[in-house]
N, C-alpha and C. Protein backbone atom coordinates (compact mmCIF):
# COMPACT_ATOMS: atom_id res chain seq x y z
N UNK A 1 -94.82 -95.53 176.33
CA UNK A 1 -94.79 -95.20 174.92
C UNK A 1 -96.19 -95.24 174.32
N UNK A 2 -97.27 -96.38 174.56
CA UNK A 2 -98.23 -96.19 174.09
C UNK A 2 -99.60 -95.17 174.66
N UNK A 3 -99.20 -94.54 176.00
CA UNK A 3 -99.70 -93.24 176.19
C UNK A 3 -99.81 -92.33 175.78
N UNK A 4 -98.35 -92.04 174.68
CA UNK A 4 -97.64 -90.91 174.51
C UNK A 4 -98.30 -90.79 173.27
N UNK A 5 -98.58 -92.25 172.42
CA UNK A 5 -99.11 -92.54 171.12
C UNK A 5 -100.93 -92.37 170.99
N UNK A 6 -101.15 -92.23 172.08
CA UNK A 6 -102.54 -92.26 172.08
C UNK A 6 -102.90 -90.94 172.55
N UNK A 7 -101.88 -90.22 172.96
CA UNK A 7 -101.91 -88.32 173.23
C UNK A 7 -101.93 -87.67 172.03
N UNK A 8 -100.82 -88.52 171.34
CA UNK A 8 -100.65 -87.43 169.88
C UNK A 8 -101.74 -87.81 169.26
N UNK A 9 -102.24 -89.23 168.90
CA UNK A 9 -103.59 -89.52 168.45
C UNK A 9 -104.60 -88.44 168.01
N UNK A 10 -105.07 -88.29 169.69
CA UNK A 10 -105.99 -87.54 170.32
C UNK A 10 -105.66 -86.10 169.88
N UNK A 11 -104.50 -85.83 169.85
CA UNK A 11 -104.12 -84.10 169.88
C UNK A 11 -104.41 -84.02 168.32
N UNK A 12 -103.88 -84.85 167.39
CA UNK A 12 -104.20 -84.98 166.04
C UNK A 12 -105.61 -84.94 165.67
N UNK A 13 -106.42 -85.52 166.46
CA UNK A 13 -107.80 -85.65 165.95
C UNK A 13 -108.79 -84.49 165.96
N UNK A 14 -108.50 -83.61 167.23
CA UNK A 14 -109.03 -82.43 167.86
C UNK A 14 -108.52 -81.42 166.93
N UNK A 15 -107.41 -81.09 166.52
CA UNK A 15 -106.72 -80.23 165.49
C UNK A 15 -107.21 -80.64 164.33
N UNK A 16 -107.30 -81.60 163.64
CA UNK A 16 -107.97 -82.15 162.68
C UNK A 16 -109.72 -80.99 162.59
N UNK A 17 -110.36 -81.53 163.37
CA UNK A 17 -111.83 -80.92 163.55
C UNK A 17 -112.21 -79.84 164.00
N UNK A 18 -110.75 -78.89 164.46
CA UNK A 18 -110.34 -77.40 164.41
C UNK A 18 -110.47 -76.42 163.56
N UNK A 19 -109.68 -77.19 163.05
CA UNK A 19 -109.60 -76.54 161.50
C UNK A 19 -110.37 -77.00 160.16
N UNK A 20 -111.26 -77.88 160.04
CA UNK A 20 -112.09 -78.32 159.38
C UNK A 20 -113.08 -77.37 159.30
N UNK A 21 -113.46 -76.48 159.45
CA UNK A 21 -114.35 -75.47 159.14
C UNK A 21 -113.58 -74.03 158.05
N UNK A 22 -111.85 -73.93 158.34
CA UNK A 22 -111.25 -73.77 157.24
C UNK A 22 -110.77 -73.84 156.10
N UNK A 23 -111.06 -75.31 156.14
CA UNK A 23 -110.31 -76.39 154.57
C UNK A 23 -111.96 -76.65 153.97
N UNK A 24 -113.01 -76.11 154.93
CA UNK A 24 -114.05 -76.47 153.59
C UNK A 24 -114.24 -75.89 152.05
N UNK A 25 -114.62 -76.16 151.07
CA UNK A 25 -114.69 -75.83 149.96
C UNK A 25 -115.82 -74.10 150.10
N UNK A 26 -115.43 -73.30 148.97
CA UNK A 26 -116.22 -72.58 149.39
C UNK A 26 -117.51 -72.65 148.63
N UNK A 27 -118.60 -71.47 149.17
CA UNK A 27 -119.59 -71.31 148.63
C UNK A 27 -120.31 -71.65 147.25
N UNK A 28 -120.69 -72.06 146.92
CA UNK A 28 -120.98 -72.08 145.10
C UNK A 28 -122.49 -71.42 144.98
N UNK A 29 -122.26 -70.55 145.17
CA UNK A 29 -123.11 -69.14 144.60
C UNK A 29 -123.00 -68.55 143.90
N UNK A 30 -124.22 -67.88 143.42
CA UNK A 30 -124.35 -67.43 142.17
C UNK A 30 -124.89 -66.14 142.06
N UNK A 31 -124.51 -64.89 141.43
CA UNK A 31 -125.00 -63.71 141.65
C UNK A 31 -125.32 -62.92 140.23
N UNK A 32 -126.28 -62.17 140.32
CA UNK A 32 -126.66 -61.30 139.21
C UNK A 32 -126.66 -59.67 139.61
N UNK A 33 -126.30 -59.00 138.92
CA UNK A 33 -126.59 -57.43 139.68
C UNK A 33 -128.02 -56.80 138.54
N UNK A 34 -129.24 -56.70 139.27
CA UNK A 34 -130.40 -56.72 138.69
C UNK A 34 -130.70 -55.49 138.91
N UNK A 35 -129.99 -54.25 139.12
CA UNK A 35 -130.22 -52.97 139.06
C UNK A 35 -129.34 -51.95 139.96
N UNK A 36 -128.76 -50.76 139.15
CA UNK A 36 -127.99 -49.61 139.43
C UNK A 36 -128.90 -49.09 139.68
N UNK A 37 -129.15 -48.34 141.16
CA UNK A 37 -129.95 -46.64 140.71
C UNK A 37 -128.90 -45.40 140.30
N UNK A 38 -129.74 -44.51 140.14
CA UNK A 38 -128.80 -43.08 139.84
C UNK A 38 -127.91 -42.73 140.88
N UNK A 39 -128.50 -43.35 142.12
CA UNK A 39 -127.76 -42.73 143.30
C UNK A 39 -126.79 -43.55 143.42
N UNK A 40 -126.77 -44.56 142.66
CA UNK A 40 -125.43 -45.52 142.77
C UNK A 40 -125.74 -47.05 144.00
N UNK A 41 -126.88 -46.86 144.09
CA UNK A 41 -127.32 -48.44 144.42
C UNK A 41 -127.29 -49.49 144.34
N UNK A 42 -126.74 -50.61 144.40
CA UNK A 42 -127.20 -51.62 143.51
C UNK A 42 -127.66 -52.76 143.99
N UNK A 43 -128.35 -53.32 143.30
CA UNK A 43 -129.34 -54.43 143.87
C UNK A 43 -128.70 -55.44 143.39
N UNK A 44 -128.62 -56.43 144.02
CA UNK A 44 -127.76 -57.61 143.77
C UNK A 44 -128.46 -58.54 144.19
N UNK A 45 -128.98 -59.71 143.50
CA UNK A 45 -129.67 -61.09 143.49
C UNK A 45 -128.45 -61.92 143.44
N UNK A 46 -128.61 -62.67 144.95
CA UNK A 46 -127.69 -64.04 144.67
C UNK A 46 -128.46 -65.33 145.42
N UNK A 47 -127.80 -65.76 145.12
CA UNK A 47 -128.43 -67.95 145.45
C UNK A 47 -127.41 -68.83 145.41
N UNK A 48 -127.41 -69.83 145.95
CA UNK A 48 -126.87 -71.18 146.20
C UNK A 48 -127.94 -72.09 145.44
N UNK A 49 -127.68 -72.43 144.49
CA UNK A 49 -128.31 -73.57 143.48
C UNK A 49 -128.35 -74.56 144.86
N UNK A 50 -127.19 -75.13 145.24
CA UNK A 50 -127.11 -76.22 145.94
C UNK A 50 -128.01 -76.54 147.23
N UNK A 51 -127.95 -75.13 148.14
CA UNK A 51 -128.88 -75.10 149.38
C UNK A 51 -130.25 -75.23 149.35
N UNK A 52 -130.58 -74.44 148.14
CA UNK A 52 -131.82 -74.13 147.77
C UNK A 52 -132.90 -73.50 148.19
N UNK A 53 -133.77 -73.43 149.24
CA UNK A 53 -134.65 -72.92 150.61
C UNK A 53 -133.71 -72.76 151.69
N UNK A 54 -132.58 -73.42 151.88
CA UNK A 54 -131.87 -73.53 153.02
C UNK A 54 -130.90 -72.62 153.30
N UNK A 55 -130.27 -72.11 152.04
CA UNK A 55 -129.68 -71.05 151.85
C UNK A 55 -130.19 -69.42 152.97
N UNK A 56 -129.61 -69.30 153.71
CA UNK A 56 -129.83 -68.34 154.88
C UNK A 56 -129.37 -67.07 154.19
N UNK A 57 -130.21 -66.22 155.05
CA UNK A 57 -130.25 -64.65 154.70
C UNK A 57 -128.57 -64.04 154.73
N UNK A 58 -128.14 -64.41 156.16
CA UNK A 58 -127.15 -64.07 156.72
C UNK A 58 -125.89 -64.58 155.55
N UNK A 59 -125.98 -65.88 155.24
CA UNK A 59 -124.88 -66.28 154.03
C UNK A 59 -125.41 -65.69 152.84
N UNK A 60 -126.10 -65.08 152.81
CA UNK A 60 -126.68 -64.48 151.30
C UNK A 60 -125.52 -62.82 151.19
N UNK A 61 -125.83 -62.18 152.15
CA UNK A 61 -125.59 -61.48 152.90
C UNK A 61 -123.72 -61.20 152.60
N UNK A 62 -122.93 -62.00 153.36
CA UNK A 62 -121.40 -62.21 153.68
C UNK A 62 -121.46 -62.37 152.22
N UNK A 63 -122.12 -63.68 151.18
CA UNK A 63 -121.71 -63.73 149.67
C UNK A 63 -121.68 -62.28 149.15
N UNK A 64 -122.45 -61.50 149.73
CA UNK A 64 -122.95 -60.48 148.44
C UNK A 64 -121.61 -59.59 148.91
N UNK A 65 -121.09 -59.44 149.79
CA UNK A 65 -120.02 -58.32 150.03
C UNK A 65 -119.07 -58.98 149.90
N UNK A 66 -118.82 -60.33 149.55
CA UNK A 66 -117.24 -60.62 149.17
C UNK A 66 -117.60 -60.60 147.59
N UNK A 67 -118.43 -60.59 146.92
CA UNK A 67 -119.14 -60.09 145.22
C UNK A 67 -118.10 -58.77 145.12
N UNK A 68 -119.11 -58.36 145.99
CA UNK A 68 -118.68 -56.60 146.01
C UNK A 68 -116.83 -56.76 146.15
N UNK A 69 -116.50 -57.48 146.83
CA UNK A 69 -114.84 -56.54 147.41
C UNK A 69 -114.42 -57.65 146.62
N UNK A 70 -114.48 -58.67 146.22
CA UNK A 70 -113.17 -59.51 145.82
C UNK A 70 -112.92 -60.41 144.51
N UNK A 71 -114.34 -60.12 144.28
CA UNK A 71 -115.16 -61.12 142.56
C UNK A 71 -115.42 -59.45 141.48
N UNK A 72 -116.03 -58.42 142.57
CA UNK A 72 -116.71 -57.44 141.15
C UNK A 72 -117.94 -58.26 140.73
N UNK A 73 -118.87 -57.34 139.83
CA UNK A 73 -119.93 -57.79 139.50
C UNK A 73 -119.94 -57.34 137.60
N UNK A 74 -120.15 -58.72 137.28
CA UNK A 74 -120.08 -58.70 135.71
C UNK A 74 -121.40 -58.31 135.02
N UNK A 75 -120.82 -57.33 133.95
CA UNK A 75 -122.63 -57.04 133.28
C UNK A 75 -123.43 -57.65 132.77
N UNK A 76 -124.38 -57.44 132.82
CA UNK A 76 -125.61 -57.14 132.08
C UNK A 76 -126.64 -56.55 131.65
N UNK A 77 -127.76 -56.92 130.91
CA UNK A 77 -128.84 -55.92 130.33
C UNK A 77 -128.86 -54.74 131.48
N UNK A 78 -129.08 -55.70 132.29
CA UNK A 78 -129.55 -54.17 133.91
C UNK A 78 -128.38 -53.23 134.30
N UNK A 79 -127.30 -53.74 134.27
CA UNK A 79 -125.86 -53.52 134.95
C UNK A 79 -124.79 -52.99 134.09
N UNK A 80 -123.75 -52.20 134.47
CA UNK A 80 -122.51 -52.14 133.87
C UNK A 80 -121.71 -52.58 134.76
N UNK A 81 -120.81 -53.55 134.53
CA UNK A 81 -120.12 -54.17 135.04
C UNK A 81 -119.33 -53.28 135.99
N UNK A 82 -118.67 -54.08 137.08
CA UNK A 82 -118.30 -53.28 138.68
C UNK A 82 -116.65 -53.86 138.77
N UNK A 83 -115.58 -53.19 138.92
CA UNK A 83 -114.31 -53.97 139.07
C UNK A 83 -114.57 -54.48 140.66
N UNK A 84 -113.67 -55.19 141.16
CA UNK A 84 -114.24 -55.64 142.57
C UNK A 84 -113.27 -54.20 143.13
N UNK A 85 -113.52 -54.35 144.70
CA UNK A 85 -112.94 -52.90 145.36
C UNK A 85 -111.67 -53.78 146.14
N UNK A 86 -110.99 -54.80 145.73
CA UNK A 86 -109.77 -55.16 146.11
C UNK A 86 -109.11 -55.54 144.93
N UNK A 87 -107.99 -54.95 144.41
CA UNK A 87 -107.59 -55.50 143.35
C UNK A 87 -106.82 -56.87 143.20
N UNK A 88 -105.63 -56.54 144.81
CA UNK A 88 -105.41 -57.85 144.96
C UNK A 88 -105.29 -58.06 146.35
N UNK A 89 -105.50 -59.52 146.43
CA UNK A 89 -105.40 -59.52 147.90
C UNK A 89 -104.70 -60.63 148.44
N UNK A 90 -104.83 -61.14 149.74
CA UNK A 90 -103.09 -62.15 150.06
C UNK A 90 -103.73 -63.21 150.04
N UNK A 91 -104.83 -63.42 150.27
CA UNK A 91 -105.11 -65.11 150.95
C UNK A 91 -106.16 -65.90 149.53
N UNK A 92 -105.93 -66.67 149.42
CA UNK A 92 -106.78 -67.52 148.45
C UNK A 92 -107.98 -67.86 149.23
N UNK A 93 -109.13 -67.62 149.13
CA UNK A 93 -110.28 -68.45 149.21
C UNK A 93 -110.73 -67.48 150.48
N UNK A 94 -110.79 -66.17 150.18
CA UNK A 94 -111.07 -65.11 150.89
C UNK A 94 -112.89 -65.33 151.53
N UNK A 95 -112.70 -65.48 152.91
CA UNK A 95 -114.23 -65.55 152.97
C UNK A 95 -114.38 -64.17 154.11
N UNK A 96 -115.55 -64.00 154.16
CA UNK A 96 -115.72 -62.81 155.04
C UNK A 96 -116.51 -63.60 156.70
């Protein structure tokens, strides 16, 4: 019996730290859209207050296209605001 208890333990702990890269909180980034061209371009400035320097190209990157498909980009002086290109979608806490 206490084999059996120290299997599920173990099986619990490994599943635990499985899926712990799913239950993290997401991103807290921050984005501005700092210019449309005519051709329909747009330049999009984003950051992680929190990371700061550490903040990687590549997560800059995945943020800016879940902006684009699942947030939209809200106006300003530079910008007219963008609906996102999913209106709705199934999963909460959509990451790319």
């Amino acid at each position: 019996m206490k084999l059996t208890s120290k299997r599920q333990i173990v099986a619990t702990i490994i599943l635990f730290f499985a899926f712990v890269p799913f239950v993290q909180s997401q991103s807290l980034y921050q984005n501005e859209c700092t210019k449309i061209s005519n051709d329909g371009h747009i330049t999009l400035k984003i950051w992680n207050p929190e990371k700061g320097r550490k903040y990687k190209m590549e997560d800059a990157q995945k943020d800016a296209i879940q902006v684009i498909i699942f947030n939209g980009i809200a106006a300003n002086k530079q910008c007219i605001g963008q609906k996102p290109l999913l209106q709705n979608h199934c999963c909460p806490g959509n990451r790319i």
